[in-house]
Protein backbone atom coordinates (compact mmCIF):
# COMPACT_ATOMS: atom_id res chain seq x y z
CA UNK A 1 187.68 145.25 252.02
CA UNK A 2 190.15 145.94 255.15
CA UNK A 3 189.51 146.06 258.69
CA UNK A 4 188.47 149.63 260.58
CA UNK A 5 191.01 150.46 263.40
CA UNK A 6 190.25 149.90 266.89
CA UNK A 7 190.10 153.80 267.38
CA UNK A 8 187.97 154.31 264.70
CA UNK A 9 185.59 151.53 265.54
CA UNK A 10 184.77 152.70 269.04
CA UNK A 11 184.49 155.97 268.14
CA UNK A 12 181.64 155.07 265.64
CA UNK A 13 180.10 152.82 268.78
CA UNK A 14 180.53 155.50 271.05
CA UNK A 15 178.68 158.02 268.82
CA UNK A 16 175.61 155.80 268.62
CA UNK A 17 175.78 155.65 272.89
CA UNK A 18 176.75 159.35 273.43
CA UNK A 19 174.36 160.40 270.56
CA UNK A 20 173.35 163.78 272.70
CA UNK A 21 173.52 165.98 276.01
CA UNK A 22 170.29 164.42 277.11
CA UNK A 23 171.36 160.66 276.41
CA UNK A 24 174.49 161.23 278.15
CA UNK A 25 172.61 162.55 281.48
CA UNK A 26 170.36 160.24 281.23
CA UNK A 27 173.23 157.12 281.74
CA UNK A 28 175.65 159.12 284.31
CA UNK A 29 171.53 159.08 286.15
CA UNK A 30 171.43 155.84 285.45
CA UNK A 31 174.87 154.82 286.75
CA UNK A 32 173.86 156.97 290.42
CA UNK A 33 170.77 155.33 290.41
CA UNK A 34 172.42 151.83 290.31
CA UNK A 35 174.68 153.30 293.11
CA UNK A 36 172.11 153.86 295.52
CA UNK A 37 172.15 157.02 295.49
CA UNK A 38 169.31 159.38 297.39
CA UNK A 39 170.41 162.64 295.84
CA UNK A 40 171.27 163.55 292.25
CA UNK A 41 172.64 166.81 290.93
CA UNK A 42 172.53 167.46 286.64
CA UNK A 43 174.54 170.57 286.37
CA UNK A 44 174.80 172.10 282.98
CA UNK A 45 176.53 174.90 281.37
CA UNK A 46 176.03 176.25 278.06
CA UNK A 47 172.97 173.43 277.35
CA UNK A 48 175.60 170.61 278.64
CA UNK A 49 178.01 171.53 275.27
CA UNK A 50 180.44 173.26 277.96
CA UNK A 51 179.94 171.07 280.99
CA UNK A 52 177.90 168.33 282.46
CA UNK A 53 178.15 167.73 286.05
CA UNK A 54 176.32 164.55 287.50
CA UNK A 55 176.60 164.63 291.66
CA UNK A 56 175.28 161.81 293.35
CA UNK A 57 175.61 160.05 297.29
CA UNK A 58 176.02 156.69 296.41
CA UNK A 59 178.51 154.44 296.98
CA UNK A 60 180.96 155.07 295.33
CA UNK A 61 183.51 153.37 292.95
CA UNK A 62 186.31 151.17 294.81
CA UNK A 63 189.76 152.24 294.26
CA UNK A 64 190.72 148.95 292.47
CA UNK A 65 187.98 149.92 290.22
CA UNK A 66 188.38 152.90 289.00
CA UNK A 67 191.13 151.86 286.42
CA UNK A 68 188.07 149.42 285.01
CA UNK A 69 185.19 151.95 285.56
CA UNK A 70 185.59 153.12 281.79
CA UNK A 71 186.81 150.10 280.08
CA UNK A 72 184.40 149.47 277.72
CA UNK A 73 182.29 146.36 278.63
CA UNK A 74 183.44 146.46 282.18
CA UNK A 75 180.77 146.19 284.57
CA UNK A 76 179.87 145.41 288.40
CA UNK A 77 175.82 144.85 287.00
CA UNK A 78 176.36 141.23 285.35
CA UNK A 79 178.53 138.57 284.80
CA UNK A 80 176.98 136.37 281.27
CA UNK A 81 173.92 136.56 279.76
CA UNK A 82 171.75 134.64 282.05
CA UNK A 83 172.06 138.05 284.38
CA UNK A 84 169.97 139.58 282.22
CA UNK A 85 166.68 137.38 283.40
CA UNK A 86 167.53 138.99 286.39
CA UNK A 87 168.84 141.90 285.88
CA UNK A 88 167.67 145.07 288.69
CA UNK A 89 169.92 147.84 287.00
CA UNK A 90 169.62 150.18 284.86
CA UNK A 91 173.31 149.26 283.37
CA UNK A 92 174.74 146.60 282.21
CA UNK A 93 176.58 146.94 279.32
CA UNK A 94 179.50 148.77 280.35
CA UNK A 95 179.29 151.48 277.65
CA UNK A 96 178.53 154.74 279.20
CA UNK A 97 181.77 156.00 280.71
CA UNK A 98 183.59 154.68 278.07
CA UNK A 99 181.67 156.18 275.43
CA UNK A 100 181.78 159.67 277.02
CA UNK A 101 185.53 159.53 277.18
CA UNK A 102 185.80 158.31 273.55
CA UNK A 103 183.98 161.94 272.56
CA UNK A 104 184.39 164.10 275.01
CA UNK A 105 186.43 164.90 278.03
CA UNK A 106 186.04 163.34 281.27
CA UNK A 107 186.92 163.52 285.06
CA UNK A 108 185.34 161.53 287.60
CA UNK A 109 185.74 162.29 291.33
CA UNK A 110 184.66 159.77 293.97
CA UNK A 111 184.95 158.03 297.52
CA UNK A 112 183.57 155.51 299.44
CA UNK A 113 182.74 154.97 303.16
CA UNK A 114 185.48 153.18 303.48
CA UNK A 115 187.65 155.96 301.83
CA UNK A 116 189.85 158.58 304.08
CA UNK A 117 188.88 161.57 301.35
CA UNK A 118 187.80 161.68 297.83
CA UNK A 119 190.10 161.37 294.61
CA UNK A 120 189.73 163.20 291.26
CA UNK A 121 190.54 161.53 288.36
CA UNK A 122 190.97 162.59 285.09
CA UNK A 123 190.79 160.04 281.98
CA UNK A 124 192.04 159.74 278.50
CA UNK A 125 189.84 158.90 275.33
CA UNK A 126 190.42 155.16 275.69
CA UNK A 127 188.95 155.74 279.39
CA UNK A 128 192.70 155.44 281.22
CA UNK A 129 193.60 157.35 284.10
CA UNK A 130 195.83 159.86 283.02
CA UNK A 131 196.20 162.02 286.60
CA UNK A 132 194.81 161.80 289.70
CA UNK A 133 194.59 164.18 292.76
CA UNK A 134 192.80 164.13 295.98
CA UNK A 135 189.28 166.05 296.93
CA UNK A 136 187.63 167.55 298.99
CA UNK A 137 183.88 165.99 297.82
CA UNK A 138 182.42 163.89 299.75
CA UNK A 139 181.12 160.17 299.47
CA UNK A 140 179.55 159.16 296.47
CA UNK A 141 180.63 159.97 292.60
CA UNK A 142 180.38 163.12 290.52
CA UNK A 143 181.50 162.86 286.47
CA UNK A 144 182.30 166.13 284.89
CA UNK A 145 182.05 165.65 281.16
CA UNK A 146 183.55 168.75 279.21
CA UNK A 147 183.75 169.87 275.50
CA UNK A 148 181.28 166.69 274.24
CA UNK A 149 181.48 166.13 270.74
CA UNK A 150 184.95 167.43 270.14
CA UNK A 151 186.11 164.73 267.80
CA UNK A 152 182.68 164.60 266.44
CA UNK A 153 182.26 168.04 264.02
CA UNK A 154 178.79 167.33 262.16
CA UNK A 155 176.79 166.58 265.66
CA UNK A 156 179.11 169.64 267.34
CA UNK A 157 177.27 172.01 264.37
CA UNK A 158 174.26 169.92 264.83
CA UNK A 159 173.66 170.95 268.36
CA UNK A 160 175.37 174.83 267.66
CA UNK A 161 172.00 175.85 266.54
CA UNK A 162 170.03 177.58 269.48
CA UNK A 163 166.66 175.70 268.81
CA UNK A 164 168.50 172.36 269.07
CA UNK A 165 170.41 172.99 272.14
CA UNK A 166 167.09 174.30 273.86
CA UNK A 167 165.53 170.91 272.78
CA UNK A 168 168.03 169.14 274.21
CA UNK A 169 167.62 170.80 277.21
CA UNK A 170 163.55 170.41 277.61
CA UNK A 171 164.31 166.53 276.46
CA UNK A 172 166.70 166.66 279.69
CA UNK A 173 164.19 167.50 282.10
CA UNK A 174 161.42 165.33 280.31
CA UNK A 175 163.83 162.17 281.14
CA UNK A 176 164.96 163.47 284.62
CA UNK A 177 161.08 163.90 285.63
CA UNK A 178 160.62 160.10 284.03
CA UNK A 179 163.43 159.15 286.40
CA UNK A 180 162.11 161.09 289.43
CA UNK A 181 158.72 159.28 289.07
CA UNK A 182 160.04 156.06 288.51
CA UNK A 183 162.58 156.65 291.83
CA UNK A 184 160.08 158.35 294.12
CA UNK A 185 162.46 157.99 297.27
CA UNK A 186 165.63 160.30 295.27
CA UNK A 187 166.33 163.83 295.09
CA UNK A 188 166.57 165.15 291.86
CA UNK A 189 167.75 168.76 290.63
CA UNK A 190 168.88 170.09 287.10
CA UNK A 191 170.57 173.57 286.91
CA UNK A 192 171.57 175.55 283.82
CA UNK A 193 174.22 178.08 284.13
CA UNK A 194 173.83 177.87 287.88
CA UNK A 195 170.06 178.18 287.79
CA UNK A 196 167.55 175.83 289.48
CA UNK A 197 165.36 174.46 286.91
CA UNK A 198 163.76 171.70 287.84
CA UNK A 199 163.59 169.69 291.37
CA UNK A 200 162.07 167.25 293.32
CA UNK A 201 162.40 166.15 296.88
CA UNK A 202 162.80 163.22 297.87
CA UNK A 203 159.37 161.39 298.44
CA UNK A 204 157.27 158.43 300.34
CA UNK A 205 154.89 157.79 297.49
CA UNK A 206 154.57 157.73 294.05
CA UNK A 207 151.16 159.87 294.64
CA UNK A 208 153.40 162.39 296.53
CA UNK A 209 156.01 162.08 293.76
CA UNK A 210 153.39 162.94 291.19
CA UNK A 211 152.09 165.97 293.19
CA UNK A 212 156.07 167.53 293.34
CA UNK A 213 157.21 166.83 289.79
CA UNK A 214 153.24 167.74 287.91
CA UNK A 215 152.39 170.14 290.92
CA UNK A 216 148.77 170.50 292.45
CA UNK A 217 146.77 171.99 289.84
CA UNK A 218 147.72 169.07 287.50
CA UNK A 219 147.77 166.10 290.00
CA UNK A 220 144.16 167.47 291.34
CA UNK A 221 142.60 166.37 287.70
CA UNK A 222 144.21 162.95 288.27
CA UNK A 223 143.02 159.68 290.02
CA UNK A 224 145.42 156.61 291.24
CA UNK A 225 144.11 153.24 290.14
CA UNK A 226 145.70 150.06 290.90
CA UNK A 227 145.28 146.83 288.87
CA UNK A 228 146.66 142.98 288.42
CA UNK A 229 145.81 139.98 286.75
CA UNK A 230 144.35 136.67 288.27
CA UNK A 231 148.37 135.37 288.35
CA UNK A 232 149.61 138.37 289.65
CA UNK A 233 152.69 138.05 287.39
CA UNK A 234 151.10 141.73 285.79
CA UNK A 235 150.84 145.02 288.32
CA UNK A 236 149.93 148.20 287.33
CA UNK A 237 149.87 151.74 289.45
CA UNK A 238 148.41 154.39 287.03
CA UNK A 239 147.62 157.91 287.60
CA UNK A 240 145.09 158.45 284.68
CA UNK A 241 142.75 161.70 283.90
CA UNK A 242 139.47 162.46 285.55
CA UNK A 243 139.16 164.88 282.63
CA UNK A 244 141.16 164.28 279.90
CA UNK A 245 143.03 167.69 278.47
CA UNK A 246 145.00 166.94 275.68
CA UNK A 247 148.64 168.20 275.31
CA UNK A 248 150.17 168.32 271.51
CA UNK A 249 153.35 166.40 272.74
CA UNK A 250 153.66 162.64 274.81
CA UNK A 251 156.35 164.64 276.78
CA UNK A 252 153.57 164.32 280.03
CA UNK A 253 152.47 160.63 279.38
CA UNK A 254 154.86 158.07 281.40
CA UNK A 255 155.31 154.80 280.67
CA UNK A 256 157.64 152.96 283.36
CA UNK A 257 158.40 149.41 283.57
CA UNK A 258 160.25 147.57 286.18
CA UNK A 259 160.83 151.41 287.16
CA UNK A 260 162.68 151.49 283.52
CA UNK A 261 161.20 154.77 281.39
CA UNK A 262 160.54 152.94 278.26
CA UNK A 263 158.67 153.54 274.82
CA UNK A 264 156.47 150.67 274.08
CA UNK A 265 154.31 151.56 270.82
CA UNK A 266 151.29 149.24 271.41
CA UNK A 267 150.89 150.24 274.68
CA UNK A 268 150.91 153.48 273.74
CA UNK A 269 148.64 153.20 271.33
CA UNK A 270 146.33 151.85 273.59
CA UNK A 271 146.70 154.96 275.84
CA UNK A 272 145.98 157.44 272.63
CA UNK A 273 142.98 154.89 271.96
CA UNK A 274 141.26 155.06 275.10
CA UNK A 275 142.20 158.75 276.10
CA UNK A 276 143.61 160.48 273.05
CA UNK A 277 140.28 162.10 272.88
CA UNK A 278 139.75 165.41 274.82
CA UNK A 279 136.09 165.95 276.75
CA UNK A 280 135.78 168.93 275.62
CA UNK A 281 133.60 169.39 272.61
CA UNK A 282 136.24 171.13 271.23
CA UNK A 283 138.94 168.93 271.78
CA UNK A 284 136.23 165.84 270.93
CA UNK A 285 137.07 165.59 267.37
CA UNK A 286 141.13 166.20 268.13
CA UNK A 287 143.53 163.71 268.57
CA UNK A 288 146.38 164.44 271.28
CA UNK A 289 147.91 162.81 274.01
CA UNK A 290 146.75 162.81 277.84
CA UNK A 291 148.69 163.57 281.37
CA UNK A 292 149.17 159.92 282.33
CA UNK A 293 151.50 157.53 284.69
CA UNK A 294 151.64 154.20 283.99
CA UNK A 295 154.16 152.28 286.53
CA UNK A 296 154.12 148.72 285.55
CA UNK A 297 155.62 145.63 287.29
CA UNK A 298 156.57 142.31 285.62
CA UNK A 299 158.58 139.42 286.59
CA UNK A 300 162.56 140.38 285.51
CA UNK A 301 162.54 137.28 283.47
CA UNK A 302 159.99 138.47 281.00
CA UNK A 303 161.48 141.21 280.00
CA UNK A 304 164.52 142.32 277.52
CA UNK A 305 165.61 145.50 277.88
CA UNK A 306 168.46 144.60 275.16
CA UNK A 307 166.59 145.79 272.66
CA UNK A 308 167.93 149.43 271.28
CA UNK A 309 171.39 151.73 272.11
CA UNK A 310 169.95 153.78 274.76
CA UNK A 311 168.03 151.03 276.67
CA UNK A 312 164.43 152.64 276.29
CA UNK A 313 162.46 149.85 274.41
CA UNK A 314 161.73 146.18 275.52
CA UNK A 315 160.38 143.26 274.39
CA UNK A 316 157.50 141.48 276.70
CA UNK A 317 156.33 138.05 276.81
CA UNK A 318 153.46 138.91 278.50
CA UNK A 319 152.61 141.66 276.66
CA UNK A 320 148.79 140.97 275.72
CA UNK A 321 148.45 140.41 278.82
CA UNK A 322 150.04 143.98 280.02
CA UNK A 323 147.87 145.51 277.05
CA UNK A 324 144.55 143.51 278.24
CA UNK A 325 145.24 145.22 281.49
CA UNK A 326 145.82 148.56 280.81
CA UNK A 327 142.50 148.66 278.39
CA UNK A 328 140.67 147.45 281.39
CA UNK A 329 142.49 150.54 283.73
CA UNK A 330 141.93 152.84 281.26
């Protein structure tokens, strides 16, 4: 038995943090989200293999910082583990950055208010600054993450194959809309080889959210309850069917909590139970899954979101009471 080298051990951690295109936007979202940012940008080229290009107007990273920024299990978002009853971020581990430089390469432009002009950085695979340069961008942070997966040749060939990359990219735009509806207040765009995709404006209300990212026809057939226990430690804001049409796919159903897109299997389960059945006599006897928004609030301290890699399943302590509620909603 020997011990694996540093090198090769982070590699193997990064892989199971950078596992794909759509992982990878979703933290660099993350990280912009946790910035404050208003505006995002998710620029791809060739499916993200060639580029990805994450924009945002936040507030940037201090210059002190930046030498930290991708040290692995550096972070502004916590200090021990009590921050985690607490926590407000989306981050917190410190992984992302690091993790992206370990497999692929990275340069990270970005200023602060405080900041005469922007500076471009470019790091190494153990996430050092190898050059910088100044910019011309303006405040906030944009990461530019080329060639992903170079050191990595079976997930490379993985994602060569046309049907994967154009999964990747649909699974891309499923998680950006999650975000968008979780964030009603931010600007969101993804391009693909310079082409507008997908956008939403920035927005007062979740119901106004809902009508930009599922459009009119689709937002029509849906009505906005509100719900909370006797304690009030439980809120939920649902947009639910009038008339349930069943899709094939989850990709429509959202489950947010603490404004955290998460998969939680009993609750949905309960949504399949209570509206995985279309009205239609032909969809009667089908099982499916319904256009749904489920945006639910709980006290930090109840929740770990320390559960899996990518941060989107949690453990609940009040979660008979979150499932008592959304069987009454629903």
């Amino acid at each position: 038995m020997h011990k694996l080298s540093s090198e090769t051990s982070k590699l193997i951690s990064s892989a199971q943090v950078a596992t794909s295109v759509s992982n990878v936007v979703k933290e660099l979202t993350e990280n912009a989200l946790d910035a404050g940012a208003t505006s995002i940008q998710v620029k791809l080229v060739d499916f993200g293999l060639e580029k990805i290009e994450v924009r945002d107007n936040g507030c940037g990273i201090k210059a002190e910082e930046m030498k930290y920024a991708a040290q692995r299990h550096y972070t502004s978002k916590l200090r021990t583990d009590k921050d985690l009853l607490s926590l407000l971020t989306y981050g917190f581990r410190g992984e992302a950055l690091s993790s992206a430089c370990e497999v692929s390469d990275v340069c990270i432009t970005t200023k602060t208010r405080y900041d005469a002009y922007s500076t471009a950085y470019t790091l190494d695979s153990k996430g050092s600054i190898s050059l910088s340069r100044p910019s011309h961008l303006g405040q906030g942070t944009t990461v530019v993450i080329s060639n992903i997966f170079k050191n990595l040749p079976v997930r490379k060939s993985y994602y060569a194959n046309s049907k994967k990359r154009k999964e990747q990219l649909k699974l891309t735009e499923d998680m950006l809309i999650a975000y968008a509806l979780a964030n009603p207040s931010v600007h969101l765009s993804l391009s693909h080889n310079k082409t507008v995709i997908w956008q939403k404006p920035a927005c007062k209300t979740l119901s106004e959210a809902v009508v930009n990212v599922l459009g009119s026809a689709v937002s029509q057939n849906l009505e906005e309850k509100k719900v909370q226990n006797c304690e009030k430690t439980v809120a939920i804001h649902a947009f639910v069917p009038k008339k349930v049409i069943l899709r094939r796919t989850c990709d429509r159903c959202y489950v947010l909590i603490n404004k955290r897109p998460i998969q939680e299997k009993q609750i949905d389960k309960t949504i399949k139970k209570m509206l995985g059945k279309g009205d239609s006599e032909k969809e009667n006897n089908q099982s499916g899954w319904p256009t749904a928004i489920l945006s639910i609030t709980l006290p930090t301290d109840t929740v770990d979101v320390n559960v899996n890699p990518n941060k989107t399943q949690v453990m609940l302590t009040l979660k008979e009471e979150v499932l008592k509620l959304v069987e009454n909603l629903l």
